[in-house]
Protein backbone atom coordinates (compact mmCIF):
# COMPACT_ATOMS: atom_id res chain seq x y z
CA UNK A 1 42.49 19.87 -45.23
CA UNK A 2 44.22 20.21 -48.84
CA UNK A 3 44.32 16.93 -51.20
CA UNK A 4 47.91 15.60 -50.67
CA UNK A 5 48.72 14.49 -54.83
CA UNK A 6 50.30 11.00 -54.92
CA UNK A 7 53.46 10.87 -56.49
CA UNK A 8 53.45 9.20 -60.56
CA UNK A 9 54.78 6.39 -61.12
CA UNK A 10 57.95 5.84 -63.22
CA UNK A 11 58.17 3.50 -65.70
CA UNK A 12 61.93 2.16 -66.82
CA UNK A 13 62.18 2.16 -70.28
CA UNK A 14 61.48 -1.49 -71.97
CA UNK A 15 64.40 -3.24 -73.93
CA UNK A 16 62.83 -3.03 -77.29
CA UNK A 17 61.80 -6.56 -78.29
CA UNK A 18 63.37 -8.67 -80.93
CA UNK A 19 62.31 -11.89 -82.52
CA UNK A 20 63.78 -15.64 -82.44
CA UNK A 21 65.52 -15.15 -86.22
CA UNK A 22 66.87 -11.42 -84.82
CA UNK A 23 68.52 -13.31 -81.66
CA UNK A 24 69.45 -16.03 -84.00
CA UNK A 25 71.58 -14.18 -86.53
CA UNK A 26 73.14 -11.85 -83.78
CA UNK A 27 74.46 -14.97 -81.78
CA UNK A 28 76.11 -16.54 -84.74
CA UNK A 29 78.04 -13.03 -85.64
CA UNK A 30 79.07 -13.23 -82.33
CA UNK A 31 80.23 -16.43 -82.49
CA UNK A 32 82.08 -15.61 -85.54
CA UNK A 33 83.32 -12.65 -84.31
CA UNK A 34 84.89 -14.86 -81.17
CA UNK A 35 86.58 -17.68 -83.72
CA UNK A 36 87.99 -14.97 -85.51
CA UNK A 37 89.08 -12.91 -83.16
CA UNK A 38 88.53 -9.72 -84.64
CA UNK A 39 87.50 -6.66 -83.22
CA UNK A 40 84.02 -5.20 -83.50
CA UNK A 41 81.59 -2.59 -81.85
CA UNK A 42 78.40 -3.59 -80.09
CA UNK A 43 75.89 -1.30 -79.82
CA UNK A 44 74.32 -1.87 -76.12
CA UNK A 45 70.67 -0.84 -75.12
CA UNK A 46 70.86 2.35 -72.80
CA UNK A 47 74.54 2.27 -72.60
CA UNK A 48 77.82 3.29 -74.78
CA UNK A 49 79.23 1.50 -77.41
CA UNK A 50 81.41 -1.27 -76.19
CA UNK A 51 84.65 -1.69 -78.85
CA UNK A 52 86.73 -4.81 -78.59
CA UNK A 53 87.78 -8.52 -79.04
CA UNK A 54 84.88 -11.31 -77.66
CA UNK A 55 86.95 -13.32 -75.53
CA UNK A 56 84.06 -15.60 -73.64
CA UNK A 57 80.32 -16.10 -74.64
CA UNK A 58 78.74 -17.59 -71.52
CA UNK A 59 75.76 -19.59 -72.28
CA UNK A 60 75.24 -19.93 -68.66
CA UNK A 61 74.70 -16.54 -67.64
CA UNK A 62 74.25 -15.23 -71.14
CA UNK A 63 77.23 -13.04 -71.19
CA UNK A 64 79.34 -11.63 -73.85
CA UNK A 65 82.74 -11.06 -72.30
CA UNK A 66 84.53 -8.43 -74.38
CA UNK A 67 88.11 -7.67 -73.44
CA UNK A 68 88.75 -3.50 -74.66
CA UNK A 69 91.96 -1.77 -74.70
CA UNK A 70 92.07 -0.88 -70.32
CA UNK A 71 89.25 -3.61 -69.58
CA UNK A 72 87.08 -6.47 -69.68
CA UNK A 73 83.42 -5.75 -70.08
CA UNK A 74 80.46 -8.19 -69.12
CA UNK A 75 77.39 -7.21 -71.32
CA UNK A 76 74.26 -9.67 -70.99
CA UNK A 77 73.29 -11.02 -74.62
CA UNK A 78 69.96 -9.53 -74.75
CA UNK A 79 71.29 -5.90 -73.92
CA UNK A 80 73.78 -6.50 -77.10
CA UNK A 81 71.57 -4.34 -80.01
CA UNK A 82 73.94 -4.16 -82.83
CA UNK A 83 77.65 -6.13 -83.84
CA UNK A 84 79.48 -4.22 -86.58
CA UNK A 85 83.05 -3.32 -87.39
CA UNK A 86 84.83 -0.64 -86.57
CA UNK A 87 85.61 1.87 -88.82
CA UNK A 88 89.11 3.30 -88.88
């Protein structure tokens, strides 16, 4: 009888790890960013950059609600890579 192979397993690519001053500094130009109200672009692990005004940071389920031009996107806080502004 032939040797029936196992399938491999698959591995879902890590969120690259950051440390506490990293997390630090990208909350409070978020925060700023909400009193503000200006409009920036997050870069988001393993997803498209999200463009808009922060309209809720929920500390409760660590979400950054950002309200774009057609919609309101959820992104969790740890996904959020990168705040900068955009360029026009």
């Amino acid at each position: 009888m032939p040797e029936v192979k196992k399938p491999g397993k698959k591995y879902k690519v890590k969120r690259p790890t950051r440390d506490e001053f990293e997390l630090e500094e990208l909350g409070e130009r978020l925060v700023e960013a909400k009193q503000e109200e200006t409009e920036v672009v997050l870069t988001v692990w393993d997803a498209e950059p999200v463009r808009g005004r922060i309209v809720v940071l929920d500390a409760r389920t660590r979400l950054v609600h950002v309200q774009g031009y057609d919609s309101l996107v959820k992104i969790p806080f740890l996904d959020i890579m990168r705040i900068d502004n955009p360029v026009d």
